[in-house]
N, C-alpha and C. Protein backbone atom coordinates (compact mmCIF):
# COMPACT_ATOMS: atom_id res chain seq x y z
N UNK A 1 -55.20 -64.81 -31.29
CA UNK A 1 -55.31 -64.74 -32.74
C UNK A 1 -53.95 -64.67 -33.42
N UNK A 2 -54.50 -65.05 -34.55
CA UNK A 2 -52.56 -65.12 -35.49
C UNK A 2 -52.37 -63.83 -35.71
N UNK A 3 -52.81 -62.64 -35.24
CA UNK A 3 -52.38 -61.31 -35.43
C UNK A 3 -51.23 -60.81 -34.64
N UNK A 4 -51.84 -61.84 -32.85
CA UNK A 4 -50.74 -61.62 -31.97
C UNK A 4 -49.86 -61.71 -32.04
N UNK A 5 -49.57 -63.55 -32.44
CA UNK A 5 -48.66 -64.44 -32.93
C UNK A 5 -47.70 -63.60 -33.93
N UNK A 6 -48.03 -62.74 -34.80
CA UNK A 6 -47.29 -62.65 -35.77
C UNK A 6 -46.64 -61.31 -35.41
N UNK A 7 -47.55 -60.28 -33.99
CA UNK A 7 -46.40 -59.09 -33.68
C UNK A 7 -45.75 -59.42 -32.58
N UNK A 8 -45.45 -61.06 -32.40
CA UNK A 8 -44.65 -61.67 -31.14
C UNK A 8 -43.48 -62.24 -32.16
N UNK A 9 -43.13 -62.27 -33.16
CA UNK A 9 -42.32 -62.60 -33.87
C UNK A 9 -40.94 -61.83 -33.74
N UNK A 10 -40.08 -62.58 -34.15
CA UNK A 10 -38.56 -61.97 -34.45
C UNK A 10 -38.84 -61.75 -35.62
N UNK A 11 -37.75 -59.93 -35.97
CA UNK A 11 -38.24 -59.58 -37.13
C UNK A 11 -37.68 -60.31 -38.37
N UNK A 12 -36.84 -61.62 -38.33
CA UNK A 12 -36.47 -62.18 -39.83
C UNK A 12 -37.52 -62.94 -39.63
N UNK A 13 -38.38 -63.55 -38.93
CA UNK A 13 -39.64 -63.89 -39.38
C UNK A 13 -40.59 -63.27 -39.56
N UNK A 14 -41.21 -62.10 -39.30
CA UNK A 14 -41.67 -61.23 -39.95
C UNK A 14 -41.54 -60.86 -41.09
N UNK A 15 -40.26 -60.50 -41.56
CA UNK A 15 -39.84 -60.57 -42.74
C UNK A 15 -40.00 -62.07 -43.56
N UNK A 16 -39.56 -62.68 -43.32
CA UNK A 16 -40.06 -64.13 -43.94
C UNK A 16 -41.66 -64.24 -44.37
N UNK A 17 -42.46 -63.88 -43.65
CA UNK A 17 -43.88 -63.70 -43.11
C UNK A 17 -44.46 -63.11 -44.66
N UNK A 18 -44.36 -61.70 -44.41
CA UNK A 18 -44.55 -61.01 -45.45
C UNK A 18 -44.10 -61.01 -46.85
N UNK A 19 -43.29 -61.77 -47.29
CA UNK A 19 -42.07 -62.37 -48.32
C UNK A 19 -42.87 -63.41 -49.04
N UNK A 20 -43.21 -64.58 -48.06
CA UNK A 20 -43.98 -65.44 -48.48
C UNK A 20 -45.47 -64.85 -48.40
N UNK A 21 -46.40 -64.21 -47.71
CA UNK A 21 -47.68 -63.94 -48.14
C UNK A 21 -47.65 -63.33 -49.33
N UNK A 22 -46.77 -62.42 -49.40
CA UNK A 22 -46.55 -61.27 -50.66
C UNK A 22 -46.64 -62.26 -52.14
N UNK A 23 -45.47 -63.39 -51.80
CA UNK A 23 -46.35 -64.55 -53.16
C UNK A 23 -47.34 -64.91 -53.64
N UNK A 24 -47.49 -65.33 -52.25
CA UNK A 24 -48.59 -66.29 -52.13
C UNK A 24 -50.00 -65.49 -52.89
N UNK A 25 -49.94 -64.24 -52.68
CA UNK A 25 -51.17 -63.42 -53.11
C UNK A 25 -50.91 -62.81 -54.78
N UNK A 26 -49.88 -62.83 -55.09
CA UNK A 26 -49.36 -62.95 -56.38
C UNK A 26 -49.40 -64.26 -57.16
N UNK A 27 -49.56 -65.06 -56.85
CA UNK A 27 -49.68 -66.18 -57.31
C UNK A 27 -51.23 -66.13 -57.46
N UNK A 28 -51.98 -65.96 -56.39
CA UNK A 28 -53.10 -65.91 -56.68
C UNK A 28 -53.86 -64.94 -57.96
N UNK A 29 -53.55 -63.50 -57.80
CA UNK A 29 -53.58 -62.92 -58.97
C UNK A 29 -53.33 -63.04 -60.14
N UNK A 30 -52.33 -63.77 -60.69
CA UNK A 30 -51.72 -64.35 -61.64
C UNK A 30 -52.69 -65.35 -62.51
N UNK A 31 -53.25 -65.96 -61.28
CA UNK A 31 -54.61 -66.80 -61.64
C UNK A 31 -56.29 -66.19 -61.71
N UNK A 32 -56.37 -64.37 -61.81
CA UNK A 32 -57.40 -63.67 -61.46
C UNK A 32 -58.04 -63.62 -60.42
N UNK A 33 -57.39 -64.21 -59.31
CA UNK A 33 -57.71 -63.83 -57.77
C UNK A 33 -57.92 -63.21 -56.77
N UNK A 34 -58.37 -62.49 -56.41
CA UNK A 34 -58.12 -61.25 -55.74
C UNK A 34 -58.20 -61.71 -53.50
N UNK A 35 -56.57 -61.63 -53.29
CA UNK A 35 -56.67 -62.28 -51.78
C UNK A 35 -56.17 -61.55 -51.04
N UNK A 36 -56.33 -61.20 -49.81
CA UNK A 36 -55.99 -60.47 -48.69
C UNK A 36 -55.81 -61.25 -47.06
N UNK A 37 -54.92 -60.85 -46.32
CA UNK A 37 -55.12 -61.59 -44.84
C UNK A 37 -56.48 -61.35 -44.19
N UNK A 38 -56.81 -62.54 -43.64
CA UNK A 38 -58.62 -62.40 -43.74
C UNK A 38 -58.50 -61.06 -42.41
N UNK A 39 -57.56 -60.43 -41.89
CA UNK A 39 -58.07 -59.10 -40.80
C UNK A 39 -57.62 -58.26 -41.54
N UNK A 40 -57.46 -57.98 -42.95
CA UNK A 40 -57.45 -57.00 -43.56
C UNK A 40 -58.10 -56.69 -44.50
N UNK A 41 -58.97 -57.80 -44.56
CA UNK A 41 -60.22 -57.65 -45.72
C UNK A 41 -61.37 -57.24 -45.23
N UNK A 42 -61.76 -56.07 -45.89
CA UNK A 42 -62.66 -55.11 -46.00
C UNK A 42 -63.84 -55.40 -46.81
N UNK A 43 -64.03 -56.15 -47.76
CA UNK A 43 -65.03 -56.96 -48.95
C UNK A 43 -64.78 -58.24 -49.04
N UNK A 44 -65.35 -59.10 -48.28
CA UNK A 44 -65.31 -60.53 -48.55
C UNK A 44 -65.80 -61.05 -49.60
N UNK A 45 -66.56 -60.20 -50.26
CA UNK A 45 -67.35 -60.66 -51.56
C UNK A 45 -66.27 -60.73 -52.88
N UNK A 46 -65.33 -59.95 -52.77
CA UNK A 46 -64.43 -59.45 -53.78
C UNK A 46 -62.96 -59.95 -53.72
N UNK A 47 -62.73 -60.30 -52.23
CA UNK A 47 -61.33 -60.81 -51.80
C UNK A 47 -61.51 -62.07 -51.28
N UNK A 48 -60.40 -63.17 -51.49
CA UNK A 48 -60.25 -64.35 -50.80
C UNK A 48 -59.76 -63.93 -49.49
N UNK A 49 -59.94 -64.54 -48.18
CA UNK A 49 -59.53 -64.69 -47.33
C UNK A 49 -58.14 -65.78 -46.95
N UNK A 50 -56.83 -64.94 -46.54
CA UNK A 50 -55.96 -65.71 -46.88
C UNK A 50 -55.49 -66.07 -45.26
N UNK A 51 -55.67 -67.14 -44.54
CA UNK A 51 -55.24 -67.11 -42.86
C UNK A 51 -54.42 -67.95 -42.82
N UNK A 52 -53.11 -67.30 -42.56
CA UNK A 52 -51.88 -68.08 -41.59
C UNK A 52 -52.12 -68.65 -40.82
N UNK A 53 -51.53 -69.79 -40.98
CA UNK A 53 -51.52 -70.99 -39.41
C UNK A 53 -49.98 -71.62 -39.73
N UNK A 54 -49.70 -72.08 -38.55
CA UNK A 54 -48.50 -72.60 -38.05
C UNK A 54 -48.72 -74.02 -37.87
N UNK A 55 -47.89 -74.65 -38.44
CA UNK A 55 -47.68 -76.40 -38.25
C UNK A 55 -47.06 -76.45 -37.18
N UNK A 56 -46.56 -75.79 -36.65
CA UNK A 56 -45.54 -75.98 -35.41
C UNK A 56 -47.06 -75.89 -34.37
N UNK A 57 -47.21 -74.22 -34.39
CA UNK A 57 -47.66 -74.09 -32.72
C UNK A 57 -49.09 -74.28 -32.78
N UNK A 58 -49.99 -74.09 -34.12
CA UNK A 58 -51.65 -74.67 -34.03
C UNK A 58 -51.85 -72.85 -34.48
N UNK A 59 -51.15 -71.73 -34.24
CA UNK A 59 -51.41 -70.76 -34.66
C UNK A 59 -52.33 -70.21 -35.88
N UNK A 60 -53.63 -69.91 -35.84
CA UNK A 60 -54.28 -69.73 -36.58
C UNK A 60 -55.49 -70.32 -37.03
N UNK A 61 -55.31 -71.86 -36.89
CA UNK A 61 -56.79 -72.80 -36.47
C UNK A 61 -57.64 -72.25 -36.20
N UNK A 62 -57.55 -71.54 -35.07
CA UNK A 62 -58.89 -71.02 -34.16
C UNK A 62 -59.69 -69.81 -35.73
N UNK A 63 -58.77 -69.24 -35.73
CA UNK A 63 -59.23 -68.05 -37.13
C UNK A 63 -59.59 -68.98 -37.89
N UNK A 64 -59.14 -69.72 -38.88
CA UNK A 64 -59.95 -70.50 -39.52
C UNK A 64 -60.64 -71.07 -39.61
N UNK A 65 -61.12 -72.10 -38.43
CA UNK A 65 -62.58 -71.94 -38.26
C UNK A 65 -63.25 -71.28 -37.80
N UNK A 66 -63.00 -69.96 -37.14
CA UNK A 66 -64.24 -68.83 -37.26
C UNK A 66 -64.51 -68.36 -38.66
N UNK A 67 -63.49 -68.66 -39.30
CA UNK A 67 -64.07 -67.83 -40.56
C UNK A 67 -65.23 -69.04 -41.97
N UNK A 68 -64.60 -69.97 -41.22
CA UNK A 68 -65.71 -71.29 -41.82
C UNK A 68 -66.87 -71.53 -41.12
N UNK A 69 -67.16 -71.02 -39.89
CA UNK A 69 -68.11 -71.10 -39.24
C UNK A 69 -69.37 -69.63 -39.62
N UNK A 70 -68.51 -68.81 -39.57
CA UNK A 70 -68.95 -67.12 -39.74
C UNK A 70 -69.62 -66.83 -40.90
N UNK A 71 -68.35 -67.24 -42.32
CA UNK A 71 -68.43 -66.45 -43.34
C UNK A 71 -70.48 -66.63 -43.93
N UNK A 72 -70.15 -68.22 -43.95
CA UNK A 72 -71.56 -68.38 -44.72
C UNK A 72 -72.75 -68.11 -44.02
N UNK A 73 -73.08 -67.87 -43.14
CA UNK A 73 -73.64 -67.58 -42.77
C UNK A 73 -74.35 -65.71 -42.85
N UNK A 74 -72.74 -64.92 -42.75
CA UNK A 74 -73.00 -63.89 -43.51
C UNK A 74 -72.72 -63.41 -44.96
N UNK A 75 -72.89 -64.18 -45.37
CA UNK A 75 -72.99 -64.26 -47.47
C UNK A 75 -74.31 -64.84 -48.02
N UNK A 76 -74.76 -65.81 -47.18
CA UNK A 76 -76.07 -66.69 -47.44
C UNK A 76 -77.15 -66.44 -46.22
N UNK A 77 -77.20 -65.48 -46.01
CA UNK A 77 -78.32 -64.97 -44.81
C UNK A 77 -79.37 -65.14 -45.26
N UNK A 78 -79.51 -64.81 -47.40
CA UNK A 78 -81.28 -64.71 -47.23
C UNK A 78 -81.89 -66.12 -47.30
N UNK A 79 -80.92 -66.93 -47.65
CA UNK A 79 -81.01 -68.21 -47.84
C UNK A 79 -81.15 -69.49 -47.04
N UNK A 80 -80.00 -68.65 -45.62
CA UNK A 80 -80.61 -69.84 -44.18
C UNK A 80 -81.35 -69.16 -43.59
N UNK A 81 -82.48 -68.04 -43.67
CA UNK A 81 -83.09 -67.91 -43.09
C UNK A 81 -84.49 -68.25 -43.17
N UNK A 82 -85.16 -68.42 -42.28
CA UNK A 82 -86.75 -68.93 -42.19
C UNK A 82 -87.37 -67.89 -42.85
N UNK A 83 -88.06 -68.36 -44.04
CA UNK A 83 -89.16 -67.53 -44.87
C UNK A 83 -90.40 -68.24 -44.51
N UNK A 84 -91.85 -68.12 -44.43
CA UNK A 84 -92.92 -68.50 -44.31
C UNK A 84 -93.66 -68.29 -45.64
């Protein structure tokens, strides 16, 4: 997971890391957004899910589609489920 990835880092990328998310989620707010790194979000209903991936190493892919595979399924439960 990109959680690993990111406490396998040298710390000026770490620092870089957090520098740029720290925008990135300000930017979003700015626009009435409310976003968090999707393993630190606690209310998916209330927060965007924000997941790092790497162009270089593929880092993070895998998280992002679990969370495209996952989410709707638990947000729209009463809805894909079989009613009679």
């Amino acid at each position: 997971p990109v959680q690993q990835a990111l406490e396998a880092q040298a710390a000026h990328v770490k620092q870089e890391y957090e520098q740029r998310y720290g925008d990135a989620v300000k930017q979003l707010a700015e626009q009435g957004l409310n976003a968090c790194a999707f393993f630190e979000n606690r209310d998916v209903r209330s927060f965007l899910n924000v997941v790092p991936t790497s162009a270089h190493s593929g880092d993070g892919m895998m998280d992002l589609l679990f969370l495209l595979t996952t989410l709707p399924s638990k947000m729209l439960v009463d809805r894909i489920m079989y009613h009679e």
